[in-house]
Protein backbone atom coordinates (compact mmCIF):
# COMPACT_ATOMS: atom_id res chain seq x y z
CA UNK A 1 30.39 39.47 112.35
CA UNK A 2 29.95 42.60 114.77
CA UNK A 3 29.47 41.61 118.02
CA UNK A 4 26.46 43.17 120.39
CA UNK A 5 26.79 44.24 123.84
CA UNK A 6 23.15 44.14 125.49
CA UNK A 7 21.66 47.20 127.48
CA UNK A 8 19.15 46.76 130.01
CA UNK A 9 17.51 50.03 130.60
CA UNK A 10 14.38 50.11 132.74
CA UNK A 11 10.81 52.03 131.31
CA UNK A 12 10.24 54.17 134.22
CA UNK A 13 9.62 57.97 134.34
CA UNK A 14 6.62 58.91 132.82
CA UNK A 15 6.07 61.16 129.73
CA UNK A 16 8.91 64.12 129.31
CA UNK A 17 8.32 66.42 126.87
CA UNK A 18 10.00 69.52 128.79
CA UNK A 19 13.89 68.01 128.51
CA UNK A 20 16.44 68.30 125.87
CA UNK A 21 18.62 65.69 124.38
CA UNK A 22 21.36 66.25 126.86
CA UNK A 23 18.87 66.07 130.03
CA UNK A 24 17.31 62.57 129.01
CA UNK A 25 20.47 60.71 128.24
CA UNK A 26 20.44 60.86 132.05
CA UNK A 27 17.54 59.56 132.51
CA UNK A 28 17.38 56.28 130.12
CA UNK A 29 13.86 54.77 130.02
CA UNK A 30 11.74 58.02 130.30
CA UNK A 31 9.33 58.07 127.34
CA UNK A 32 9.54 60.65 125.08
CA UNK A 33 6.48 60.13 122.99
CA UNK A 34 3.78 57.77 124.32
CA UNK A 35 0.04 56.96 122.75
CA UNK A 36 -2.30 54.84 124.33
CA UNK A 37 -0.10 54.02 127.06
CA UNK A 38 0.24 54.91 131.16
CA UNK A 39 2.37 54.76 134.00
CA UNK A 40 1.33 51.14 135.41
CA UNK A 41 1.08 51.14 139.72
CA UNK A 42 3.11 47.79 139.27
CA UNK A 43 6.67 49.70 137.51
CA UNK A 44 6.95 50.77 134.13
CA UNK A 45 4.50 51.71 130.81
CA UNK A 46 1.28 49.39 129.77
CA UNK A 47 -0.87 49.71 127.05
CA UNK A 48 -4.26 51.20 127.79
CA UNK A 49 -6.80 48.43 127.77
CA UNK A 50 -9.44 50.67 126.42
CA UNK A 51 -13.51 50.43 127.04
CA UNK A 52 -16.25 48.45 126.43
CA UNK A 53 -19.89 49.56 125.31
CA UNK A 54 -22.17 49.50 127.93
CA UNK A 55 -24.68 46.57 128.23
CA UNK A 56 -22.27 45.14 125.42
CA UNK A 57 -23.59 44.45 121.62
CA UNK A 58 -26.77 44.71 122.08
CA UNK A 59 -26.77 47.88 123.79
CA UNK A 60 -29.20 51.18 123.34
CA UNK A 61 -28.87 54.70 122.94
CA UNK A 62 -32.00 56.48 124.20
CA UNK A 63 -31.96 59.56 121.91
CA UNK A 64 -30.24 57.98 118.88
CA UNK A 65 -27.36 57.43 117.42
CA UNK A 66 -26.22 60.86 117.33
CA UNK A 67 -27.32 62.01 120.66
CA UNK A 68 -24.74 63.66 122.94
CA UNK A 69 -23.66 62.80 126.09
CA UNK A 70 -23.36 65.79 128.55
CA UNK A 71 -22.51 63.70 131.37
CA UNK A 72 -22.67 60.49 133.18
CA UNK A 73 -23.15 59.52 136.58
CA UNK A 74 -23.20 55.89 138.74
CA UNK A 75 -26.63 56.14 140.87
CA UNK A 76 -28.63 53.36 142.71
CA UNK A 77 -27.83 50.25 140.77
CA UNK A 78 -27.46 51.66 137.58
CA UNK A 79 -26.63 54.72 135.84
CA UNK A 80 -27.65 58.34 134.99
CA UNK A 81 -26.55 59.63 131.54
CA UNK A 82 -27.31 63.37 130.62
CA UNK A 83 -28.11 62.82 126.62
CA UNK A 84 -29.37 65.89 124.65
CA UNK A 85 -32.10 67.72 125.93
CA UNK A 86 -33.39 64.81 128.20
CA UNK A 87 -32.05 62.67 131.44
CA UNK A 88 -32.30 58.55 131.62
CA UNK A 89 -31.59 55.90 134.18
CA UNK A 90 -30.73 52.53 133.25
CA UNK A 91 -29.60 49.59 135.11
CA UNK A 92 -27.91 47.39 131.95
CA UNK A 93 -27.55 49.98 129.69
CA UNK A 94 -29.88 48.08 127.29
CA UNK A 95 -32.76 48.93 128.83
CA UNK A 96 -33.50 53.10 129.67
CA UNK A 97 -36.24 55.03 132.03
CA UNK A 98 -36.59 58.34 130.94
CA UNK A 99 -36.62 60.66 134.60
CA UNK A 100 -36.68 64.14 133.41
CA UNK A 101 -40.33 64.47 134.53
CA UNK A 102 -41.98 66.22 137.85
CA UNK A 103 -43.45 63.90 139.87
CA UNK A 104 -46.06 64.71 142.76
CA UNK A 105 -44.95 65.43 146.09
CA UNK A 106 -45.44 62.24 147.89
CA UNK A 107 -43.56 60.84 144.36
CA UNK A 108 -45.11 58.68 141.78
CA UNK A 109 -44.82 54.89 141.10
CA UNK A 110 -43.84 53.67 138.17
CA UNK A 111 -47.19 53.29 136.07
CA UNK A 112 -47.82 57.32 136.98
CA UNK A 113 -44.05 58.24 136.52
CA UNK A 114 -43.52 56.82 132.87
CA UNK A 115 -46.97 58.04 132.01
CA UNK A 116 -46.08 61.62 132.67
CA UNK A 117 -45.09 64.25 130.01
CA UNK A 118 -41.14 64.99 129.52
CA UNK A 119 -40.27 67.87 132.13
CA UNK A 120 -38.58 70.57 129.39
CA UNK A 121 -34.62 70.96 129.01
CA UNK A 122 -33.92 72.31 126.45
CA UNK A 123 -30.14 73.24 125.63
CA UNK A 124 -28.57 71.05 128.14
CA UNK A 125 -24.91 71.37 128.02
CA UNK A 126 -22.34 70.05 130.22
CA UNK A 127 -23.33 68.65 133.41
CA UNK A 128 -22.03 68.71 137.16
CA UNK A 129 -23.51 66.46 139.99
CA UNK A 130 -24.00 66.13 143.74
CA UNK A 131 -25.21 63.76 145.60
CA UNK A 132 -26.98 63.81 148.84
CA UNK A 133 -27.78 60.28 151.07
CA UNK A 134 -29.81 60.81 154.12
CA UNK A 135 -31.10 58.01 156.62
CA UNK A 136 -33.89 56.48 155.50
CA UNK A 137 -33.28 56.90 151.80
CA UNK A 138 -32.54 53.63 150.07
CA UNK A 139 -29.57 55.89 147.44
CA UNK A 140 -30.40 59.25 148.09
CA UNK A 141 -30.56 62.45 145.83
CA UNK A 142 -29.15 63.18 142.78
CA UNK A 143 -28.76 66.76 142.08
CA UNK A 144 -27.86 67.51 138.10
CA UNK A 145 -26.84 71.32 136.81
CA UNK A 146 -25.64 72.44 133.49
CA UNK A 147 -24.75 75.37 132.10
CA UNK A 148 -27.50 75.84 129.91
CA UNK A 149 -30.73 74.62 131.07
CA UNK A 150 -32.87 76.73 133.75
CA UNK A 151 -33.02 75.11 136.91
CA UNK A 152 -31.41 72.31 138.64
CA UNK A 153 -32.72 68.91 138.72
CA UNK A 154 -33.20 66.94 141.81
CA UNK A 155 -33.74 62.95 141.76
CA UNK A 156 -34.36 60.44 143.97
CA UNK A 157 -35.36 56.67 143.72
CA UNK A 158 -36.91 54.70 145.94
CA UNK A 159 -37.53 50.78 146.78
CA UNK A 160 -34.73 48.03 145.84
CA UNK A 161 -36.78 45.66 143.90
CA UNK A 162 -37.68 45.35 140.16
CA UNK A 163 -37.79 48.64 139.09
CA UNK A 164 -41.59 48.47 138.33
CA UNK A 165 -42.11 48.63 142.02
CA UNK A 166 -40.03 51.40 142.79
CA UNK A 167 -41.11 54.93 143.51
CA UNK A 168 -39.55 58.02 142.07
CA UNK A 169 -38.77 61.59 143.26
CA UNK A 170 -38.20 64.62 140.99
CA UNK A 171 -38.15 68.19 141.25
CA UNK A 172 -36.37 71.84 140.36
CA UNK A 173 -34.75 74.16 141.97
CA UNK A 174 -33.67 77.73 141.34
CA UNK A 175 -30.64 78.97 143.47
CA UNK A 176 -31.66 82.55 143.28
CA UNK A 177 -35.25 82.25 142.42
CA UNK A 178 -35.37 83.67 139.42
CA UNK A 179 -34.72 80.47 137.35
CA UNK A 180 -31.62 81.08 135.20
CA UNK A 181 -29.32 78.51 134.31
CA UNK A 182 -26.65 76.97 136.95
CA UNK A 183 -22.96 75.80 135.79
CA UNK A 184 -21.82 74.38 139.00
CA UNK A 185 -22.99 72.51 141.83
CA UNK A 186 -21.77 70.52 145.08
CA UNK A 187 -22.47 68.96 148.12
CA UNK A 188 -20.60 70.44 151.32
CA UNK A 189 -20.91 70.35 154.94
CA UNK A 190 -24.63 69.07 154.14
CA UNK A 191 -25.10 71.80 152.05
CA UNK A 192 -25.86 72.13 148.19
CA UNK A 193 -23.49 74.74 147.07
CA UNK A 194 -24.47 76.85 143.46
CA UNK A 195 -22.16 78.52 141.29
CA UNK A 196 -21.98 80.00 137.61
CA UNK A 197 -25.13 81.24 138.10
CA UNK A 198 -26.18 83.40 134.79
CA UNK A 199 -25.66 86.87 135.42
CA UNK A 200 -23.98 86.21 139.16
CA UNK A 201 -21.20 85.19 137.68
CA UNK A 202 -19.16 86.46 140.88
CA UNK A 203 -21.79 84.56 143.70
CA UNK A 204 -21.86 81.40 145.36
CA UNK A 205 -25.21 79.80 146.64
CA UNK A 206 -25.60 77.60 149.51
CA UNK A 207 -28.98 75.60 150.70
CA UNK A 208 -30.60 74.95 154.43
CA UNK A 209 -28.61 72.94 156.37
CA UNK A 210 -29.95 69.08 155.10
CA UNK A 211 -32.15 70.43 152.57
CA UNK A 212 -30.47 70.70 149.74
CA UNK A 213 -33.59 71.70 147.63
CA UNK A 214 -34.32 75.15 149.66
CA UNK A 215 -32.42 78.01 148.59
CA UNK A 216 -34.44 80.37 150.71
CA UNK A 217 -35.06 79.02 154.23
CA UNK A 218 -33.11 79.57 157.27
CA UNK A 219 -29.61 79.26 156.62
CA UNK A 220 -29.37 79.38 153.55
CA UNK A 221 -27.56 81.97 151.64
CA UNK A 222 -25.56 83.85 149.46
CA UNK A 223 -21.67 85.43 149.07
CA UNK A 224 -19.93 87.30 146.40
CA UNK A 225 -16.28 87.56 145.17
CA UNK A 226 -14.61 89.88 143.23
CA UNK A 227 -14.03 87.69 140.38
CA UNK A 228 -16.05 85.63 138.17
CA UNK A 229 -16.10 81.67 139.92
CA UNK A 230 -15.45 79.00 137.81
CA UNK A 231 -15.30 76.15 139.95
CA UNK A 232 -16.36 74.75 143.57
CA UNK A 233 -15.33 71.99 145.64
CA UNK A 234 -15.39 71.14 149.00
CA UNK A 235 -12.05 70.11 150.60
CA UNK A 236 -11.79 69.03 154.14
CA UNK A 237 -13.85 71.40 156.37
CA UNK A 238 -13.55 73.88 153.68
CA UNK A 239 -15.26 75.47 150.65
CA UNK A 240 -12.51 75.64 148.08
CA UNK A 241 -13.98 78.58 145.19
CA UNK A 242 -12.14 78.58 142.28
CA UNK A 243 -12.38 82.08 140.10
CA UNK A 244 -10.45 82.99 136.92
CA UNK A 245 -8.15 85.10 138.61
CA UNK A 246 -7.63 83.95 142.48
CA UNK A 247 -8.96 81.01 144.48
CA UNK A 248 -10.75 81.33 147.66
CA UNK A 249 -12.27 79.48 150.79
CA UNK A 250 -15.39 79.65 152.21
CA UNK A 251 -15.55 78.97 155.89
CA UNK A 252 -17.86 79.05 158.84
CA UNK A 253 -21.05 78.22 156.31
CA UNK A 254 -23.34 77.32 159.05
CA UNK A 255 -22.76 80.72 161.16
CA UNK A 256 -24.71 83.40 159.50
CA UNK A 257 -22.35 85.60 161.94
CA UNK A 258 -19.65 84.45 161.01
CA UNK A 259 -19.66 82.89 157.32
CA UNK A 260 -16.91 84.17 155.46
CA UNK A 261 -14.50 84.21 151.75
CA UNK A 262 -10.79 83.79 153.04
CA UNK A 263 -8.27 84.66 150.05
CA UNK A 264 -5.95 81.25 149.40
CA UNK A 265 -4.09 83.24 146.28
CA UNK A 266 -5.01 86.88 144.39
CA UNK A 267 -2.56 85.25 141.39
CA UNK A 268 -3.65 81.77 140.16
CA UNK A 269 -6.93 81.13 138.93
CA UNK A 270 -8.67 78.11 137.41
CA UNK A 271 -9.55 77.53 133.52
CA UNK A 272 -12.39 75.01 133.71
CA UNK A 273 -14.22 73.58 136.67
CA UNK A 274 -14.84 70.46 135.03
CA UNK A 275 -10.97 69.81 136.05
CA UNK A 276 -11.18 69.99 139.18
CA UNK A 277 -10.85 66.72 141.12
CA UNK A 278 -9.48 65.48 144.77
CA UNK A 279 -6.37 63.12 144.46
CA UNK A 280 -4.18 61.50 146.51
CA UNK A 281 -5.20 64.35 149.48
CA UNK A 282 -5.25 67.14 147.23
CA UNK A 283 -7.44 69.25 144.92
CA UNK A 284 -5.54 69.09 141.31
CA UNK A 285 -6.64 71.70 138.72
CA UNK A 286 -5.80 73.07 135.42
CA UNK A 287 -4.11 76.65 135.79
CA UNK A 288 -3.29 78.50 133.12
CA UNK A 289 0.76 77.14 134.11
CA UNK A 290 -0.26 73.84 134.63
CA UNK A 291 -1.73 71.34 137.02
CA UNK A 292 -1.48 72.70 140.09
CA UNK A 293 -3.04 71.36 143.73
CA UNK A 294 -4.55 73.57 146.10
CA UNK A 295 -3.11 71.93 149.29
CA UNK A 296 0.29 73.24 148.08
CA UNK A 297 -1.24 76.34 147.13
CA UNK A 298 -2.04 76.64 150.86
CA UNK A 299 0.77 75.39 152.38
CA UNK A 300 3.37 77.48 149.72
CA UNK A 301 1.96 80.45 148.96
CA UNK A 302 1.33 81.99 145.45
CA UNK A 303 4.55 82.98 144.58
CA UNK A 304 7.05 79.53 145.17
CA UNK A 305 3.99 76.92 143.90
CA UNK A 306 5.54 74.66 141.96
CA UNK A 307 2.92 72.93 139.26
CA UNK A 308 3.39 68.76 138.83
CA UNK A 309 3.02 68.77 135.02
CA UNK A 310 6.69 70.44 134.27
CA UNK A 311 7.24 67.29 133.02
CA UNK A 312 4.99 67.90 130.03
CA UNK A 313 4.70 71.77 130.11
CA UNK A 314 4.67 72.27 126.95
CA UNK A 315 1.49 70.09 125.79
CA UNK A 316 -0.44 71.41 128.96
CA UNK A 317 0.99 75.44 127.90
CA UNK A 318 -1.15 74.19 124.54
CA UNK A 319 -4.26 73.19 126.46
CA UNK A 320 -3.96 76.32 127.90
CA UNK A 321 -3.49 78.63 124.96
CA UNK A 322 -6.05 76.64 123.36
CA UNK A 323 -8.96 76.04 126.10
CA UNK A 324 -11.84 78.14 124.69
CA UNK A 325 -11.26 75.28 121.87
CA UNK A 326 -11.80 72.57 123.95
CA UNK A 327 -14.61 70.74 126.33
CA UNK A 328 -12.79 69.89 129.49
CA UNK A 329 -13.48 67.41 131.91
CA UNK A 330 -11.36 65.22 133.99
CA UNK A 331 -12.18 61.90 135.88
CA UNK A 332 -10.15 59.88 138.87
CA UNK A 333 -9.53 56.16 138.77
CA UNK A 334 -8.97 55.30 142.31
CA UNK A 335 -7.88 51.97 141.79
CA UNK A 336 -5.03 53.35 139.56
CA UNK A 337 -4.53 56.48 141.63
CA UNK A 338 -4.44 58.10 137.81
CA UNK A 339 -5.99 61.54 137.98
CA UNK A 340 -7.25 61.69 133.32
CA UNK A 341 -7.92 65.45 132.14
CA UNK A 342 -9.86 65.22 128.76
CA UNK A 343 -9.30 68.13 126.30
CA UNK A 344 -12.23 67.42 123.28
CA UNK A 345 -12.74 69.60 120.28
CA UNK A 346 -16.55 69.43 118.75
CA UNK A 347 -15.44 70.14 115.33
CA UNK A 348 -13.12 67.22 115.31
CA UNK A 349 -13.46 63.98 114.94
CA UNK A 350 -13.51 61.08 117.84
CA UNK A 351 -10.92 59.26 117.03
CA UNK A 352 -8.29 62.17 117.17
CA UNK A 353 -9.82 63.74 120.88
CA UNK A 354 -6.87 63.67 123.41
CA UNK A 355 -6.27 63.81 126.93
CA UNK A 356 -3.54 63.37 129.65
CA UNK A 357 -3.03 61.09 132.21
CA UNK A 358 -1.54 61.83 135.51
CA UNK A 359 -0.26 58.53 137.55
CA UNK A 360 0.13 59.66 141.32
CA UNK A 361 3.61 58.62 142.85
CA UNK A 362 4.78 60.20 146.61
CA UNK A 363 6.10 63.53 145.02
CA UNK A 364 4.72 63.98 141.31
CA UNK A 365 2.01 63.54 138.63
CA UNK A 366 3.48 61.60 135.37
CA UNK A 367 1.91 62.89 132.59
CA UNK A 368 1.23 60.40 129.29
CA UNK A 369 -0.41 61.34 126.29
CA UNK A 370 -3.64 59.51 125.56
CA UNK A 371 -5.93 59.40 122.14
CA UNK A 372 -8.95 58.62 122.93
């Protein structure tokens, strides 16, 4: 009988699916094909737990069973879910409050506020958020855009008792006044900052200072690039503006005198602002050569950045060839310091969506493969 000589070889090293042969035989352990599984904060690969339905079994779904969700939000004690043409809040996800409705100035308990005819939205699509807390508010306003419906919708709740007893908030507001649809909003510097605009493609929108619902008071305003934005964040004490073809800052947005675009890089853009997400100190987002961050964009320059998904360049060049294809979005699981970039086809079916998750170690983003 043959004898065996055991091997220990430890599971570390993430997804690599940029290597050859020769190159991982140096590296023992690294995965080479992964589903279902990520880089666990504790050393090695786990399996990926997966989710449960919320409010369990005997959950609802407002609009049906084949309603879709454009996008979900934690607000109060509950949640916001975007789901077809209409906007709910629920606190067990059993039970749902329908809130796209315009309430009366002084806001409308809840008798008046579930009484009131649906306020019209027609085509949503995709949704970003931004939330603004002030003092005195008991969870502050919600501010939802898509890039389909005119108008963005403001929220706010107030009173922390049964929700019978609580008194609600809504309104709309058009960035440039002429109530066309808005891709991308968010908060900055106690400002609400508007992108994507329809047909100001190349302009970003900011509100009065603290009013994030006035577009045309004093100081607020308006700035335009020479290239078509795609994405906005605010990072630090700056305005980060992603475009297809460059990325740029805004600074000094509470100077009229001195407001201002500064030019981070004239040769990386950004293929979907729904990628865009803060990690570990840095802005991540999907370039059309990767992952990239935009605190090494500043501190490198355009020409040496270095992405941190070589590791798995060639699924992420395929995302990239392929993104008109796909809805993007992207999430970040604090507790895991995982940064998950969701690539979805419409005209496939669930169970064979994808996406990639990145677990954040001191120098690098580990890449796994994830069906979904």
């Amino acid at each position: 009988m043959a004898r065996s000589q055991p091997y220990t070889v430890a599971c570390t090293g993430g997804l690599v699916t940029a290597s050859n042969q020769i190159d991982l035989l140096k590296t023992p352990g690294t995965a080479t094909d992964l589903r279902n599984f990520e880089v666990s904060i504790e050393g090695g690969y786990r399996r990926i737990n997966g989710y449960t339905k919320l409010g369990g079994e005997s959950a609802t779904i407002p609009s049906g069973s084949t309603g879709t969700i454009h996008g979900v939000t934690p607000y109060a004690d509950g949640v916001i879910a975007v789901i077809n043409n209409n906007i709910y809040f629920s606190q067990d996800g059993i039970t749902w409050l329908q809130i796209n409705k315009l309430s009366a100035g002084g806001g409308d308990t809840y008798a008046t506020f579930t009484g009131k005819a649906a306020s019209v939205r027609t085509g949503q699509g995709q949704c970003t958020f931004a939330m603004f807390e002030a003092a005195g508010e008991d969870y502050g306003q919600l501010m939802i855009a898509d890039n389909s419906t005119k108008d963005i919708f403001v929220f706010r709740m107030e009173g922390t008792g049964a929700l019978n007893t609580r008194t609600f908030f809504t309104s709309e507001v058009s960035p440039n006044g002429a109530n066309t649809p808005v891709q991308y909003i968010t908060a900055h510097d106690h400002h609400l900052i508007a992108a994507g605009v329809e047909g100001n493609e190349t302009t970003v929108y900011y509100s009065v200072h603290n009013d994030p619902d006035n577009f045309s008071g004093a100081g607020a305003g308006s700035i335009t690039i020479s290239d078509k934005v795609v994405g906005i964040r605010g990072f630090r004490e700056d305005l980060f503006v992603f475009c297809e073809n460059s990325i740029h800052k805004l600074i000094n947005i509470d100077n009229s005198q001195t407001v201002a675009i500064v030019s981070v890089a004239e040769s990386i853009g950004c293929l979907s602002g729904y990628s865009i997400q803060e990690i570990g100190g840095d802005l991540i987002f999907l370039a059309p050569d990767g992952l990239r961050t935009v605190a090494g964009t500043a501190r490198i320059g355009d020409v040496e950045l270095g992405t941190v998904s070589k590791q798995i360049q060639p699924l992420i060049t395929t995302i990239a060839q392929n993104v008109d294809k796909y809805t993007i979005s992207s999430v970040v699981l604090r507790e895991k310091s995982q940064y998950r970039l969701f690539y979805t086809d419409a005209t496939a079916a669930n169970a064979s969506q994808r996406g990639v998750i990145g677990t954040l170690r001191p120098t690098d983003l580990n890449g796994l493969k994830q069906e979904v």
